[in-house]
Protein backbone atom coordinates (compact mmCIF):
# COMPACT_ATOMS: atom_id res chain seq x y z
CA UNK A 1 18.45 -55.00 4.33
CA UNK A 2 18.84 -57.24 7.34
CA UNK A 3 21.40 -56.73 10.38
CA UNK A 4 22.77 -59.90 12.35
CA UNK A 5 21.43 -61.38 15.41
CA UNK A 6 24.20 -63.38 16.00
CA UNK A 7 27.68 -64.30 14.55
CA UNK A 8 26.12 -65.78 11.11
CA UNK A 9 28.59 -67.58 9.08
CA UNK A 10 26.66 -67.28 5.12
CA UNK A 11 28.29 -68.35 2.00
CA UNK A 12 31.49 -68.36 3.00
CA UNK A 13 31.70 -65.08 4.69
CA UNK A 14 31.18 -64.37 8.36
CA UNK A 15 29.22 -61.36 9.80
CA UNK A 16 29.36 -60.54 13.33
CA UNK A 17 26.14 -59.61 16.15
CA UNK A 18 24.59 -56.45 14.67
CA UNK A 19 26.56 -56.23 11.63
CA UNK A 20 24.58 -55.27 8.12
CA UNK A 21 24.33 -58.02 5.90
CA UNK A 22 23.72 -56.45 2.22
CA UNK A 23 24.18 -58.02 -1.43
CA UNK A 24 21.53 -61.49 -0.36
CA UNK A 25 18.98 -62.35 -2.16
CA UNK A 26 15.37 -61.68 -0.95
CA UNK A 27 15.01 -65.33 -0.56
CA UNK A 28 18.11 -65.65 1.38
CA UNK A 29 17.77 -62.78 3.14
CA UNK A 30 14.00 -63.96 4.43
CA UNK A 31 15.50 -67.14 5.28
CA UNK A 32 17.83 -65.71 7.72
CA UNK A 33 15.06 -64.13 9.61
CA UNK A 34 12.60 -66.61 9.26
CA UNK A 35 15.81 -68.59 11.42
CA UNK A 36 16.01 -65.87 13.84
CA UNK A 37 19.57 -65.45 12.75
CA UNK A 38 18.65 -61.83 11.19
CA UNK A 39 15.85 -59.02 11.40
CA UNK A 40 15.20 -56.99 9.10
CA UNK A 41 16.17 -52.64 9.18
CA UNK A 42 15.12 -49.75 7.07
CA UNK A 43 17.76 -47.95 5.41
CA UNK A 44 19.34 -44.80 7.18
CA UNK A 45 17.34 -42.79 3.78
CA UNK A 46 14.25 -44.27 4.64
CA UNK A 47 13.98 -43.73 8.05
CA UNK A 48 14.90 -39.99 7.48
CA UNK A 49 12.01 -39.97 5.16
CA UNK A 50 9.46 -41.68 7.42
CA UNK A 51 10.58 -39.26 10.56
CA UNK A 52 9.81 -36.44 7.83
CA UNK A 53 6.23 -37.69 7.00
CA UNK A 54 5.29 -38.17 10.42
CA UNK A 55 6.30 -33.92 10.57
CA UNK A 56 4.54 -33.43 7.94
CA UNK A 57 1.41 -34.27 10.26
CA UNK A 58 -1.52 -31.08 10.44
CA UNK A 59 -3.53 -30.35 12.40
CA UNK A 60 -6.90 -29.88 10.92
CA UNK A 61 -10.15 -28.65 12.74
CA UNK A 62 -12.84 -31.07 13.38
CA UNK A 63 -15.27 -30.13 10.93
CA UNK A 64 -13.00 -30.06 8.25
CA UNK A 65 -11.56 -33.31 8.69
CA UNK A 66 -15.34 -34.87 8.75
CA UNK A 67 -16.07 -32.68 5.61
CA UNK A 68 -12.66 -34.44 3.44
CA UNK A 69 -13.33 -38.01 5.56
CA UNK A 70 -16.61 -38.03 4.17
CA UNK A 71 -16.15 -36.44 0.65
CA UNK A 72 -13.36 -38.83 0.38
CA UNK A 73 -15.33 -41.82 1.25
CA UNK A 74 -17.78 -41.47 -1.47
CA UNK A 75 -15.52 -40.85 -4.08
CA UNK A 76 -13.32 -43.65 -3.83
CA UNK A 77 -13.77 -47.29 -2.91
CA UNK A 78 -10.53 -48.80 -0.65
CA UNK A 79 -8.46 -50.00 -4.01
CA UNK A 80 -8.67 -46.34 -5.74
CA UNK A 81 -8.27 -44.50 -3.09
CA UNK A 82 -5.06 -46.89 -1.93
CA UNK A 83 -3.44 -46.25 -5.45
CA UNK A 84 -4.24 -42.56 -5.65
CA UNK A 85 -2.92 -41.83 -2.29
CA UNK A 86 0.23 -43.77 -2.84
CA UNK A 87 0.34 -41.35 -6.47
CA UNK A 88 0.24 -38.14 -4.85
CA UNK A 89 2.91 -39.06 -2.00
CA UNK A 90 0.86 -40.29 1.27
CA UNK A 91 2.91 -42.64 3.20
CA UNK A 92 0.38 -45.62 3.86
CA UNK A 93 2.93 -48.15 5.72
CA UNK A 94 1.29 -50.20 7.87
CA UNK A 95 -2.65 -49.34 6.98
CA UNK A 96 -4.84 -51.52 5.31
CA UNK A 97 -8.40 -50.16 6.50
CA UNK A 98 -9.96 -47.16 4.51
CA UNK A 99 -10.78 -45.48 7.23
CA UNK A 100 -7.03 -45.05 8.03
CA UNK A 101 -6.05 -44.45 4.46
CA UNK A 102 -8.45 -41.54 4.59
CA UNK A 103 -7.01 -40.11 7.78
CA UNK A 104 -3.54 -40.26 6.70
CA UNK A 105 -4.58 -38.67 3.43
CA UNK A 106 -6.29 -35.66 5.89
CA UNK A 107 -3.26 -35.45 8.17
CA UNK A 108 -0.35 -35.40 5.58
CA UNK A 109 -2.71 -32.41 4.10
CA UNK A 110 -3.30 -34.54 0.07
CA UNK A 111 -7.17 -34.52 0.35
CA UNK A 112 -7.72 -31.48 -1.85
CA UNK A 113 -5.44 -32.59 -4.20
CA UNK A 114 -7.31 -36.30 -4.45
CA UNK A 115 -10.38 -34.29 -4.42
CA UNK A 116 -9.14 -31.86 -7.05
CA UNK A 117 -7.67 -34.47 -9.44
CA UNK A 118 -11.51 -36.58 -9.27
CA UNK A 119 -13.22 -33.48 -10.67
CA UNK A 120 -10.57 -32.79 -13.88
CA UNK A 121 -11.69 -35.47 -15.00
């Protein structure tokens, strides 16, 4: 979804400053912004649903956290742990190194259950 910058005039139709622009293609869509005509917005849905996440935050005591960040660590490499996180519901926008993957895993409180599923097996 992408919201106007400026009075864009696209196939036809005209959309005004800060008006949503819906029903483009991807292509068109990344062409607009690529211009600097557009930028791109979340959905009202998913920004409720990233505001929850970051609630869903705990705290966790220091030794703990060291305990999962390193058991964690040595059972996955980046790739598995990426795709097993993303399975049991961590949000992972925006991180790339394992490191943070394995502290978002901690803080949104999945560690046991990555840790649980790698010894059913």
């Amino acid at each position: 979804m992408i919201r106007a910058k400026q009075a864009i005039r696209h196939n036809n139709v005209t959309y005004k400053k800060g008006g949503i622009i819906e029903g483009l293609t991807e292509s068109e869509e990344n062409r607009l912004v690529r211009l600097k005509s557009a930028e791109y917005v979340i959905s009202p849905e998913e920004e409720l649903k990233k505001q929850q996440v970051a609630k869903d935050v705990k705290e966790i005591p220091q030794a703990l956290f060291e305990e999962l960040r390193k058991a964690l660590d040595e059972e996955y490499n980046a790739e598995e742990l990426k795709r097993e996180a993303k399975d049991v519901g961590v949000d992972l926008t925006g991180l790339t190194r394992k490191d943070d993957i394995i502290e978002a895993i901690i803080r949104q409180g999945k560690a046991d259950e990555l840790l649980e599923e790698d010894h059913n097996e």
